[in-house]
Protein backbone atom coordinates (compact mmCIF):
# COMPACT_ATOMS: atom_id res chain seq x y z
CA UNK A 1 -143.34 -2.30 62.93
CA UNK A 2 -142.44 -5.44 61.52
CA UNK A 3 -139.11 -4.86 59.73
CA UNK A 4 -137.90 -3.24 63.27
CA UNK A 5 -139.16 -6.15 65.48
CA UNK A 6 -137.69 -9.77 63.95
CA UNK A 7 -138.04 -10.89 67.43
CA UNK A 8 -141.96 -11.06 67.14
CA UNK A 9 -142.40 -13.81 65.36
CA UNK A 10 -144.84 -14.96 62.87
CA UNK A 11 -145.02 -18.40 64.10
CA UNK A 12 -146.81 -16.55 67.76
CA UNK A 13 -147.57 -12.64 66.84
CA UNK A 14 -150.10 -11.44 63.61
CA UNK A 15 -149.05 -8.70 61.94
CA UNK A 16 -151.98 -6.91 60.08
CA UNK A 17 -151.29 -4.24 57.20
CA UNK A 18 -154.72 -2.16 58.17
CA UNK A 19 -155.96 -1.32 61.95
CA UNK A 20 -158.75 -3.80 62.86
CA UNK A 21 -159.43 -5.24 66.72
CA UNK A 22 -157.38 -4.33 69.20
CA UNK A 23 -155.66 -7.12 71.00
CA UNK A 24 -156.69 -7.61 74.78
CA UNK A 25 -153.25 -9.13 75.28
CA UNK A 26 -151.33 -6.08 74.31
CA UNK A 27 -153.79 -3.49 76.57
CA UNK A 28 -153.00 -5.92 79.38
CA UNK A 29 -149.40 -5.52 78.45
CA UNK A 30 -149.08 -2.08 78.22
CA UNK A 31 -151.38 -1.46 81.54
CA UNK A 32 -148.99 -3.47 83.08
CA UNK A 33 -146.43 -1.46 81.72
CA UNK A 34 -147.39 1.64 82.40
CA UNK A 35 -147.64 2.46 78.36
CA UNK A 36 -150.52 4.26 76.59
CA UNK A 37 -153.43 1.42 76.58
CA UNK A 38 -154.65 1.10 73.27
CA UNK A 39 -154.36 -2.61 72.28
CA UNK A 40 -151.53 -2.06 69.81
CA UNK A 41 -147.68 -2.58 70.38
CA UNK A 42 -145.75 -0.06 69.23
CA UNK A 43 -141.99 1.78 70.25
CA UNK A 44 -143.51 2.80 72.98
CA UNK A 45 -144.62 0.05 74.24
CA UNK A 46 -141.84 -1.96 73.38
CA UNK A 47 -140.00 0.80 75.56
CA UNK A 48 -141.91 0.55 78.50
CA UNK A 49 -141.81 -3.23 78.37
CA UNK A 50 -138.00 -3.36 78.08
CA UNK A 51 -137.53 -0.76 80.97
CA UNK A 52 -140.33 -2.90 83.26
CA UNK A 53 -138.45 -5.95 82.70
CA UNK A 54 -135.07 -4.24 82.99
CA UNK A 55 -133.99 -5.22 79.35
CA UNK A 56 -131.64 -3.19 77.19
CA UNK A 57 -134.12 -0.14 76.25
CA UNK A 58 -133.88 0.15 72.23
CA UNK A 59 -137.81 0.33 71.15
CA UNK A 60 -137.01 -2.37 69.17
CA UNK A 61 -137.53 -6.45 69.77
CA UNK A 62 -134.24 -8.01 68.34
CA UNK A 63 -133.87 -11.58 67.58
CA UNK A 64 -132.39 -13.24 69.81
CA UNK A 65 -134.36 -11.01 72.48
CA UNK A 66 -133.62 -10.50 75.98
CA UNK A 67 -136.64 -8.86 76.63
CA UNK A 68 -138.47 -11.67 75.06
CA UNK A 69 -136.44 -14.34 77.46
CA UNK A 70 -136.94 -11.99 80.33
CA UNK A 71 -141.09 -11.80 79.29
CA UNK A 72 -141.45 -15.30 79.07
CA UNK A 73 -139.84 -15.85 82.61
CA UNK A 74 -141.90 -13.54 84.15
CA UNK A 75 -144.73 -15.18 82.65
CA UNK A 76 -143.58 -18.95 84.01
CA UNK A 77 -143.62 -17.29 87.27
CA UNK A 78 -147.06 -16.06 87.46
């Protein structure tokens, strides 16, 4: 997923090339969501992430991101 999301940067997301631990983040993410909870981020999660913060819906995290600005906002407000 990588190549299709340069908006998840290195410098703040780790990409691994084989399935280890989950990440509790992303199951929080994705029950918040209302994507399949599984600890991985993925189209569909992107999906349900962009349509939950009302983004344009593309599967894909683009760099400059909207849904990235409108993620972080949500999260200054909590």
């Amino acid at each position: 997923w990588k190549d299709e999301n340069p908006g998840l940067l290195a410098s703040t997301f780790e990409w691994q090339d084989v399935m280890g631990d989950a990440s509790m983040l992303i199951a929080r993410i994705q029950e918040l969501v209302g994507a399949e909870v599984d600890g991985w981020i993925g189209r569909d999660t992107i999906t349900k992430m962009q349509k939950y913060f009302n983004t344009p819906v593309d599967g894909c995290v683009s760099n400059p991101s909207t849904l990235v600005k409108a993620f972080q906002k949500w999260l200054n407000e909590q």
